[in-house]
PDB file of N, CA and C in Angstrom:
ATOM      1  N   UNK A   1      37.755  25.993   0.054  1.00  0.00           N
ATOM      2  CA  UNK A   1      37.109  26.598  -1.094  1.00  0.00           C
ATOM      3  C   UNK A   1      38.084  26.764  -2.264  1.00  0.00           C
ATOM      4  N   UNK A   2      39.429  27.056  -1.811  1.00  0.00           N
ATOM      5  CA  UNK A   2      40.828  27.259  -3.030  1.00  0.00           C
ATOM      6  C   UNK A   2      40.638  26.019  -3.911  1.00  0.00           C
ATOM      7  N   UNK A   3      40.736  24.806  -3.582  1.00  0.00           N
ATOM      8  CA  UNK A   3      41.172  23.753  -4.544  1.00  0.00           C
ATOM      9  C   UNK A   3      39.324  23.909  -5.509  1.00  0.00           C
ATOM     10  N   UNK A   4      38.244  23.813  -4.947  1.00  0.00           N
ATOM     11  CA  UNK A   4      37.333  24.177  -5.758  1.00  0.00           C
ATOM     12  C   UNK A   4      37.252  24.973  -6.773  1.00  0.00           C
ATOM     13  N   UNK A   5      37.840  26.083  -6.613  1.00  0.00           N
ATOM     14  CA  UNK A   5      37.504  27.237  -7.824  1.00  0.00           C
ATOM     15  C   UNK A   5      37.995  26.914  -9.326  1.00  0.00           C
ATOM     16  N   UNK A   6      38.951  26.063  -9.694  1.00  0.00           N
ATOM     17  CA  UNK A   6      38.467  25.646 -11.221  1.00  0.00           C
ATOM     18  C   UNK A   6      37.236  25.011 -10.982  1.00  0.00           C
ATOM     19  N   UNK A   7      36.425  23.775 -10.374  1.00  0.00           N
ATOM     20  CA  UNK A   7      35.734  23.151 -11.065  1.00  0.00           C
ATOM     21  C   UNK A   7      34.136  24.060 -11.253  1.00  0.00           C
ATOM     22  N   UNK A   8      34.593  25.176  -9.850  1.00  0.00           N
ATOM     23  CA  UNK A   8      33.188  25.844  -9.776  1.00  0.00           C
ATOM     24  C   UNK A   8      33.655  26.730 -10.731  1.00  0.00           C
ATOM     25  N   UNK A   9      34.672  27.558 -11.593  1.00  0.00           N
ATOM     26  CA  UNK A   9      34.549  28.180 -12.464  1.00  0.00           C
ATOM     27  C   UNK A   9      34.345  27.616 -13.716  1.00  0.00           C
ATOM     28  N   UNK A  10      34.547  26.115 -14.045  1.00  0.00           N
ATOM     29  CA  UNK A  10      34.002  24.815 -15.176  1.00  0.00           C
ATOM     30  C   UNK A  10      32.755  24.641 -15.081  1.00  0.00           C
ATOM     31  N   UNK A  11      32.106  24.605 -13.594  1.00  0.00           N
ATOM     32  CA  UNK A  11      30.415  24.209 -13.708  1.00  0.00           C
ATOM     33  C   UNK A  11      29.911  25.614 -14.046  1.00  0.00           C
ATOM     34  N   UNK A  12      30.407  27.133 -14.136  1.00  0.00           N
ATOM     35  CA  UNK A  12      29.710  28.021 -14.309  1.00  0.00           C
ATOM     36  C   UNK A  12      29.595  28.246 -15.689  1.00  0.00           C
ATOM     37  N   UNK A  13      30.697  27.649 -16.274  1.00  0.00           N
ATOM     38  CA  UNK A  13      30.633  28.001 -17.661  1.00  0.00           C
ATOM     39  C   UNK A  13      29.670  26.965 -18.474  1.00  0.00           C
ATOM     40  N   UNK A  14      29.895  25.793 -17.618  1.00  0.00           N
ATOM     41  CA  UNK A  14      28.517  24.347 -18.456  1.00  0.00           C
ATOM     42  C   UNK A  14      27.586  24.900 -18.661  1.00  0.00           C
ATOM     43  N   UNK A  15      27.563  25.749 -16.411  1.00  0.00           N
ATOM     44  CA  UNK A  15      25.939  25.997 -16.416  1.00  0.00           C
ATOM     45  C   UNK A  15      25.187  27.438 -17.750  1.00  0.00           C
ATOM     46  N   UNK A  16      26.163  28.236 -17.753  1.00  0.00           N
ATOM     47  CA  UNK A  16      25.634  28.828 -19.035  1.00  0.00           C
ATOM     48  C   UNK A  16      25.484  28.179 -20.080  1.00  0.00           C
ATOM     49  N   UNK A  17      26.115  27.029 -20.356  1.00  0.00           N
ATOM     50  CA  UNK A  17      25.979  26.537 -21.857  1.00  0.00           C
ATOM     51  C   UNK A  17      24.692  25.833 -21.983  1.00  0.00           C
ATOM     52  N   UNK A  18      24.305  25.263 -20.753  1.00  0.00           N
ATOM     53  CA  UNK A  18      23.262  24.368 -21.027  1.00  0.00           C
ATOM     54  C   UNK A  18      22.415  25.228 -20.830  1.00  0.00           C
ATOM     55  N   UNK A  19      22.169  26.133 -20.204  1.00  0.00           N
ATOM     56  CA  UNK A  19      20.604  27.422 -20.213  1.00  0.00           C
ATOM     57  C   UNK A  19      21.109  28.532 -21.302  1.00  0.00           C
ATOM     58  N   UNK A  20      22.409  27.563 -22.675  1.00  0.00           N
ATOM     59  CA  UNK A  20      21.771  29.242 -23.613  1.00  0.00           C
ATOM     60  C   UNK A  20      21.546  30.492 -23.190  1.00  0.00           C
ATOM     61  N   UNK A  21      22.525  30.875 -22.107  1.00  0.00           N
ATOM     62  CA  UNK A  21      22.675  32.254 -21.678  1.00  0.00           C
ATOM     63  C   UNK A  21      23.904  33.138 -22.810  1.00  0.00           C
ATOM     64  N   UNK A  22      24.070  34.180 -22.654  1.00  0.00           N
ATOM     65  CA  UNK A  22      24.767  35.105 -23.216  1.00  0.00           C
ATOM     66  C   UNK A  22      26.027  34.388 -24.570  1.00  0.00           C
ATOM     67  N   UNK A  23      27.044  33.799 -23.738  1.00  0.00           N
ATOM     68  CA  UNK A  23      27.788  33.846 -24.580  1.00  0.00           C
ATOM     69  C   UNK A  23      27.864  32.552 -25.486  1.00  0.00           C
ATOM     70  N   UNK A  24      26.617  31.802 -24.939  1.00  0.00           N
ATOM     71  CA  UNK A  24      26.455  30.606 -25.757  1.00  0.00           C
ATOM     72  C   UNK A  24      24.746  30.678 -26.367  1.00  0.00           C
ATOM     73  N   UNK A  25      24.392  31.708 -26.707  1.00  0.00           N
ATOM     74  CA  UNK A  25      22.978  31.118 -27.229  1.00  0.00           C
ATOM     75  C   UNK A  25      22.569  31.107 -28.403  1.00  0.00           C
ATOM     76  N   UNK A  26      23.385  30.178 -29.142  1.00  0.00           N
ATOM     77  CA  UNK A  26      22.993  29.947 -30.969  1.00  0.00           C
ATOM     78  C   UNK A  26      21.857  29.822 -30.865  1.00  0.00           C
ATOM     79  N   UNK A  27      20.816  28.778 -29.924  1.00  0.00           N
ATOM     80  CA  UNK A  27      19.835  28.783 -30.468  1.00  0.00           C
ATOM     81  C   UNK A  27      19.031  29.967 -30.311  1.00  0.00           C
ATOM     82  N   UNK A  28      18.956  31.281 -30.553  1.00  0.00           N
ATOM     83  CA  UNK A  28      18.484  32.492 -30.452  1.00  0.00           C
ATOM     84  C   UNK A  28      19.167  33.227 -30.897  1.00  0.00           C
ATOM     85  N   UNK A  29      19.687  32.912 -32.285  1.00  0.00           N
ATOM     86  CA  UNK A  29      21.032  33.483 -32.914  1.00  0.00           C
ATOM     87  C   UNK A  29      19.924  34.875 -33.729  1.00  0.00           C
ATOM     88  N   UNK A  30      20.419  35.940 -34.779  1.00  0.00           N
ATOM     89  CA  UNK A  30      19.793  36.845 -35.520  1.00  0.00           C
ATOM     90  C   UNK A  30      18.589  36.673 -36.177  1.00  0.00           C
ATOM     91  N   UNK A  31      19.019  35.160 -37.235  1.00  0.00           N
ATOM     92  CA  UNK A  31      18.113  34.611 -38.191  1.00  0.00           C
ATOM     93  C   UNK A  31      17.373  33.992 -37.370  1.00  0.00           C
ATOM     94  N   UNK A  32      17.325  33.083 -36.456  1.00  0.00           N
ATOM     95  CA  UNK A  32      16.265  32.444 -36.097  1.00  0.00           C
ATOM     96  C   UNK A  32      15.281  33.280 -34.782  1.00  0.00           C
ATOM     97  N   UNK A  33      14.923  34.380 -34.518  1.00  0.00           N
ATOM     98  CA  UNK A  33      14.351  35.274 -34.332  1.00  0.00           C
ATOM     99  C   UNK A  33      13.075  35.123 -34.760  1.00  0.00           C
ATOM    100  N   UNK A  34      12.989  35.652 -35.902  1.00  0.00           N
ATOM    101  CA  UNK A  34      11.770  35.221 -36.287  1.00  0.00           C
ATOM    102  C   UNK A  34      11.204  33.970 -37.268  1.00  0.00           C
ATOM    103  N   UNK A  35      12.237  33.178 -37.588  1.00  0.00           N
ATOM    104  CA  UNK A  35      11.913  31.546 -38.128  1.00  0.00           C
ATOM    105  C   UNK A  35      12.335  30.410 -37.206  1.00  0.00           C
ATOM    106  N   UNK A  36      12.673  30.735 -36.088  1.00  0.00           N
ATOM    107  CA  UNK A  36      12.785  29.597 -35.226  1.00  0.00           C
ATOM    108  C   UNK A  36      12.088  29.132 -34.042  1.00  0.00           C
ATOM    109  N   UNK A  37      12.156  28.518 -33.228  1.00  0.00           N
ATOM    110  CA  UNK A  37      11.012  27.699 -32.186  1.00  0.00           C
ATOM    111  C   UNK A  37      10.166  28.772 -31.655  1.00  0.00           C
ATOM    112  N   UNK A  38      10.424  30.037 -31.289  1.00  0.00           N
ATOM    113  CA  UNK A  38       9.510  31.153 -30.920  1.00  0.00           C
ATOM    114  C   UNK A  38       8.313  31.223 -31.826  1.00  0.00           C
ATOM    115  N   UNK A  39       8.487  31.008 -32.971  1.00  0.00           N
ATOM    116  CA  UNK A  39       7.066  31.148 -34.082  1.00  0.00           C
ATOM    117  C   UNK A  39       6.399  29.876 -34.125  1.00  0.00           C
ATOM    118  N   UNK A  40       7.160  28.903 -34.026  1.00  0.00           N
ATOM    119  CA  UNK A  40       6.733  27.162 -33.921  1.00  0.00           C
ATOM    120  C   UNK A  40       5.646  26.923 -32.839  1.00  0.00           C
ATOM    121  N   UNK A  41       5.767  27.575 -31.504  1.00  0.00           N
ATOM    122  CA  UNK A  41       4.402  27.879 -30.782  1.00  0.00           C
ATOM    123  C   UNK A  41       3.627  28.847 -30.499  1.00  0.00           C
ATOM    124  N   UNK A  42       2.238  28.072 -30.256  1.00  0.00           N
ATOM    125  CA  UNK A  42       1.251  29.155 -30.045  1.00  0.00           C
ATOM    126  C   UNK A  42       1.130  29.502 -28.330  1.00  0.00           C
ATOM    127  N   UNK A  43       0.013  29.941 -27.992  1.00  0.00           N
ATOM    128  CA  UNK A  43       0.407  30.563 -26.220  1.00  0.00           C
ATOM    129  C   UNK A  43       0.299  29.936 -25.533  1.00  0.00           C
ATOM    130  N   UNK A  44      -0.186  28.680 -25.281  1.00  0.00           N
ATOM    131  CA  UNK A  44       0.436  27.589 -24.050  1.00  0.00           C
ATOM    132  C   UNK A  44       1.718  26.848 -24.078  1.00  0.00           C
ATOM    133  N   UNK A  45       1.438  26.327 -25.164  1.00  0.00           N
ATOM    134  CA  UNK A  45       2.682  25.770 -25.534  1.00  0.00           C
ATOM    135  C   UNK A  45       4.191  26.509 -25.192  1.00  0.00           C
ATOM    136  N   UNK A  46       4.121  27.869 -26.227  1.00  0.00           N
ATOM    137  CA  UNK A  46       4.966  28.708 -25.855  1.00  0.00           C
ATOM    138  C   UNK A  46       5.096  29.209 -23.861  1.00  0.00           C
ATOM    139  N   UNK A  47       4.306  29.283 -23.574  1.00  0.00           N
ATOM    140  CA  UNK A  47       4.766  29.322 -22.693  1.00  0.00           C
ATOM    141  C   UNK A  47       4.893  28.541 -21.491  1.00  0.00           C
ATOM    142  N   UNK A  48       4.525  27.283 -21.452  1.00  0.00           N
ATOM    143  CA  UNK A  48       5.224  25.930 -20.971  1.00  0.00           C
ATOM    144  C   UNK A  48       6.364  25.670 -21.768  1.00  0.00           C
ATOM    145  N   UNK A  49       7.231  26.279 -22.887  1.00  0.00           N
ATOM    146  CA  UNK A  49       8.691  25.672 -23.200  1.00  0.00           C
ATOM    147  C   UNK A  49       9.083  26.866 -22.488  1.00  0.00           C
ATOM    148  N   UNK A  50       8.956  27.900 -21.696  1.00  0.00           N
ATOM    149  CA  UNK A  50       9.687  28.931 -21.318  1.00  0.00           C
ATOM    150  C   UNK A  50       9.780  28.506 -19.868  1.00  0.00           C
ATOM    151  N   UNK A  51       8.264  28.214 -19.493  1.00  0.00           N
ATOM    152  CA  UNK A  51       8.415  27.407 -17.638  1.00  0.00           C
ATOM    153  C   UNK A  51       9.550  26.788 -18.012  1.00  0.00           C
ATOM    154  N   UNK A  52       9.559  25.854 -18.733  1.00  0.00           N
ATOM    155  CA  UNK A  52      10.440  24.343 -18.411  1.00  0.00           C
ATOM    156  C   UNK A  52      12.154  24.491 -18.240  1.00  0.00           C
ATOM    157  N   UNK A  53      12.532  26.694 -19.871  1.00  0.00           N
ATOM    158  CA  UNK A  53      13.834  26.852 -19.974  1.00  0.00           C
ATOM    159  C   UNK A  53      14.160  27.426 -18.203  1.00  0.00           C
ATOM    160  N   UNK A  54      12.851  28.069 -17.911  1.00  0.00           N
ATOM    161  CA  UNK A  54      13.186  29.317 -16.548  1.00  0.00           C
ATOM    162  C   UNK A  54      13.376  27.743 -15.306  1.00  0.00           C
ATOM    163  N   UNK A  55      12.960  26.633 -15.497  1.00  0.00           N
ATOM    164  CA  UNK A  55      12.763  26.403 -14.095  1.00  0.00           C
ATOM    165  C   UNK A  55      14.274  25.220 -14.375  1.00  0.00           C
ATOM    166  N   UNK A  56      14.589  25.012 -15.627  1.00  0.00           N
ATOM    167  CA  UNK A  56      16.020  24.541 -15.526  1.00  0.00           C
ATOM    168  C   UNK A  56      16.846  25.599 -15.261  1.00  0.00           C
ATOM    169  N   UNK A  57      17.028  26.760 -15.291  1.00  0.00           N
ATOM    170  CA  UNK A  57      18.082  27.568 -15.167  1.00  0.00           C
ATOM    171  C   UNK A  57      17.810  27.508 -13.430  1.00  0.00           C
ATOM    172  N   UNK A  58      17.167  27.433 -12.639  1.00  0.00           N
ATOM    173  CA  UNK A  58      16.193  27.930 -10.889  1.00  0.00           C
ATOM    174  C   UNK A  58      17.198  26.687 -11.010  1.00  0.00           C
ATOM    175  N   UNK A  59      16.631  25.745 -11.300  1.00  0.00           N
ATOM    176  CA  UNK A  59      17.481  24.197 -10.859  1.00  0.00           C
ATOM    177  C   UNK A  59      19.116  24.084 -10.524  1.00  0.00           C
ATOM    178  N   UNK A  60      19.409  24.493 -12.281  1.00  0.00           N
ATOM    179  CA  UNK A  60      20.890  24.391 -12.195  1.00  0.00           C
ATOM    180  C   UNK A  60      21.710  25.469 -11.113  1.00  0.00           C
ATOM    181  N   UNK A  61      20.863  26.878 -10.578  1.00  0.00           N
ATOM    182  CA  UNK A  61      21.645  27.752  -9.849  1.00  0.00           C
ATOM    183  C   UNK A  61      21.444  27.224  -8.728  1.00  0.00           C
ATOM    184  N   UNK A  62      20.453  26.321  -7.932  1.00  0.00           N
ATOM    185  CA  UNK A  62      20.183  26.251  -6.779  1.00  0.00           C
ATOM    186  C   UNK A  62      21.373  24.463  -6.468  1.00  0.00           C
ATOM    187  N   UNK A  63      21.594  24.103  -7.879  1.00  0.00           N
ATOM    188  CA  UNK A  63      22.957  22.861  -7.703  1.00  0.00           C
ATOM    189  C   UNK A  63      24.064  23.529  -7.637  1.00  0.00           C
ATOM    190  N   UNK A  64      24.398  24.661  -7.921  1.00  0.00           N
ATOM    191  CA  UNK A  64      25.407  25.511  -7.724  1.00  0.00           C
ATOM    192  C   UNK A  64      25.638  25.756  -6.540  1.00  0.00           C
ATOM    193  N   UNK A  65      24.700  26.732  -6.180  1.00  0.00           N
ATOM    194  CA  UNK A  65      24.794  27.069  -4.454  1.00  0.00           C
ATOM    195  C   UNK A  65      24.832  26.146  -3.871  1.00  0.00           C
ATOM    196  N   UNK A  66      24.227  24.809  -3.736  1.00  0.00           N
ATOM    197  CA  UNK A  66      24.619  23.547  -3.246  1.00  0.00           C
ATOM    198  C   UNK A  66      26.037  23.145  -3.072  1.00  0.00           C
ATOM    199  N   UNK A  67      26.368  22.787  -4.362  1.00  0.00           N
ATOM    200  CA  UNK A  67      28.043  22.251  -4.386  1.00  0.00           C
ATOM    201  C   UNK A  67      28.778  23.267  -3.900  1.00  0.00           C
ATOM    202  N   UNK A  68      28.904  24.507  -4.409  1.00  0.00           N
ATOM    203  CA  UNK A  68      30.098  25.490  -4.191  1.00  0.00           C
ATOM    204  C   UNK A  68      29.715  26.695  -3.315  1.00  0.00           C
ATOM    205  N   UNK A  69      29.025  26.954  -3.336  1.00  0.00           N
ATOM    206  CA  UNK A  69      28.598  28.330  -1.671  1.00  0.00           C
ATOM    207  C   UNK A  69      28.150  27.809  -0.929  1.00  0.00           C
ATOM    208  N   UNK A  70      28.329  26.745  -0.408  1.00  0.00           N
ATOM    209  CA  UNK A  70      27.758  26.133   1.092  1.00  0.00           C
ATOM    210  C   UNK A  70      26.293  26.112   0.756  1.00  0.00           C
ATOM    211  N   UNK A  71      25.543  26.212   0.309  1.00  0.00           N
ATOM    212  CA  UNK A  71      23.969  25.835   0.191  1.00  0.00           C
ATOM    213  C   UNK A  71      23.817  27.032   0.770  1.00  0.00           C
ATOM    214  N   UNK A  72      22.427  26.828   1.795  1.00  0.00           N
ATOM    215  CA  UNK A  72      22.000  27.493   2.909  1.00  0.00           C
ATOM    216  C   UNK A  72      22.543  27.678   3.823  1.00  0.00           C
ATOM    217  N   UNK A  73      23.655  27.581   4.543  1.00  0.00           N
ATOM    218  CA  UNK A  73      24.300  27.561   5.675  1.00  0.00           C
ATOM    219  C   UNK A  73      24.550  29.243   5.893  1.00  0.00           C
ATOM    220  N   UNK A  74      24.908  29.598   6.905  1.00  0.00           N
ATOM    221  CA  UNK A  74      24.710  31.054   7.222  1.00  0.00           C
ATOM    222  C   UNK A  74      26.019  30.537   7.883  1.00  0.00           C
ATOM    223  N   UNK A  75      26.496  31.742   8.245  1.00  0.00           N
ATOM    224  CA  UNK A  75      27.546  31.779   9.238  1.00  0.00           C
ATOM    225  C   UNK A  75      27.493  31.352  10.960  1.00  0.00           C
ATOM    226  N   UNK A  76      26.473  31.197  11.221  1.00  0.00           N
ATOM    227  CA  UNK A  76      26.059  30.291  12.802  1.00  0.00           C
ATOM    228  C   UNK A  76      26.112  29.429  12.674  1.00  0.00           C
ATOM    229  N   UNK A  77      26.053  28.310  11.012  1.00  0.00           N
ATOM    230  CA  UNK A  77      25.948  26.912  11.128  1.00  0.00           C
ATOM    231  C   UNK A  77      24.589  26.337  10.890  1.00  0.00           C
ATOM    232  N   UNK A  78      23.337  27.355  10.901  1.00  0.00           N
ATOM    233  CA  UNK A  78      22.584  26.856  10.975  1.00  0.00           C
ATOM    234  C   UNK A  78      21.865  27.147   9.055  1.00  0.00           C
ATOM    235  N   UNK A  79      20.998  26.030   8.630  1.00  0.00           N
ATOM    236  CA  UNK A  79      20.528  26.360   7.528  1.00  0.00           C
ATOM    237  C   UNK A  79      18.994  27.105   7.316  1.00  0.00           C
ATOM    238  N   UNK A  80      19.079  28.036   6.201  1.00  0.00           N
ATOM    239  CA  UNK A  80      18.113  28.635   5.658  1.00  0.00           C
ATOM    240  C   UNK A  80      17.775  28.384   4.727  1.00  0.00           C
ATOM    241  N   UNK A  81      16.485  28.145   4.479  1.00  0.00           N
ATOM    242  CA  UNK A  81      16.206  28.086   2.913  1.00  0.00           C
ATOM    243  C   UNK A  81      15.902  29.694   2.019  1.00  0.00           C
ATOM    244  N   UNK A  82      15.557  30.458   2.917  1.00  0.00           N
ATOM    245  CA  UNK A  82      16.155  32.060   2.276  1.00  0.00           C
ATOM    246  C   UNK A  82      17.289  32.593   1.724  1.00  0.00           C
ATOM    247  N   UNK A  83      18.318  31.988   2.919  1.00  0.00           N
ATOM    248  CA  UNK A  83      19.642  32.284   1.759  1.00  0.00           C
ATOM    249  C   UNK A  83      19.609  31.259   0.831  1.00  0.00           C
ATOM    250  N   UNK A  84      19.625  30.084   0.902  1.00  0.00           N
ATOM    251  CA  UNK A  84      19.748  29.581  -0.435  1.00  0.00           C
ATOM    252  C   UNK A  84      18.920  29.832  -1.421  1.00  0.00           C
ATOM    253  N   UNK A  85      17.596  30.745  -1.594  1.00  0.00           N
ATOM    254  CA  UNK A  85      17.077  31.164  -2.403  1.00  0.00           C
ATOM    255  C   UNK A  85      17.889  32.287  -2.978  1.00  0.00           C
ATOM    256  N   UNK A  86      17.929  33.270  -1.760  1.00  0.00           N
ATOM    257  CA  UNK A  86      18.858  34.204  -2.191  1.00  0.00           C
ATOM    258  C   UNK A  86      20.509  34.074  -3.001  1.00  0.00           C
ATOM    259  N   UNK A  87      20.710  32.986  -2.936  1.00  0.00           N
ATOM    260  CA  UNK A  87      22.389  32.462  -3.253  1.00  0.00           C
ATOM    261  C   UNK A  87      22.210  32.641  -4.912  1.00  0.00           C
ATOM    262  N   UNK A  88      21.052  31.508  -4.989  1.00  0.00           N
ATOM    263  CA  UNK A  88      20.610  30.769  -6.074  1.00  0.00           C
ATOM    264  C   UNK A  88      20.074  32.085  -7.480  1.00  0.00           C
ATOM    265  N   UNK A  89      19.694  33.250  -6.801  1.00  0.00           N
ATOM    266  CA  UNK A  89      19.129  34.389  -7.420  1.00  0.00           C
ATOM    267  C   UNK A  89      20.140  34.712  -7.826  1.00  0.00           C
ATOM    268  N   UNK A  90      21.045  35.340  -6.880  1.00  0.00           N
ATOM    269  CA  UNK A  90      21.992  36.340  -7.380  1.00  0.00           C
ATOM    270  C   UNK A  90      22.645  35.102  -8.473  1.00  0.00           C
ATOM    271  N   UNK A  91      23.037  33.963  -8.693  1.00  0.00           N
ATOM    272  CA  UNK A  91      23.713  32.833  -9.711  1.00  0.00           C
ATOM    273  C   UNK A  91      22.669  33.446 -10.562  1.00  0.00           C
TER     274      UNK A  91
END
């Protein structure tokens, strides 16, 4: 797991960049609040571009737990798809 931890601390920082989380989200900067893509749709629309941001962020945490926390694997060896839900949450 030692020689991993730069690249899994490099994919954590992508993975925020590409889901526009906290310390990268220009596009949800002050001004565009209320003149940017949030006003551009109406209520399906708007909320199929929110499925599509929520189920890339589900994606990218559950490639995380994949590559770098063992997936599902539990400590017996055997796999769960609970913990890897659970892995993928707490990401």
């Amino acid at each position: 797991m030692w020689p991993l931890l730069p690249n899994a601390l490099l994919f954590l920082v992508a993975m925020l960049a590409e889901t526009n989380r906290t310390p990268f989200d220009l596009p949800e900067a002050e001004a565009e609040l209320v003149a940017g893509y949030n006003v551009d749709y109406s209520s399906l629309p708007f909320a199929m571009f929110f499925l599509g941001e929520y189920c890339n962020m589900i994606l990218i945490s559950t490639l995380y737990c994949l590559l770098f926390l063992a997936g599902g694997l539990n400590r017996s060896g055997l796999y769960s798809a609970f913990l890897l839900s659970a892995k993928a949450s707490v990401t």
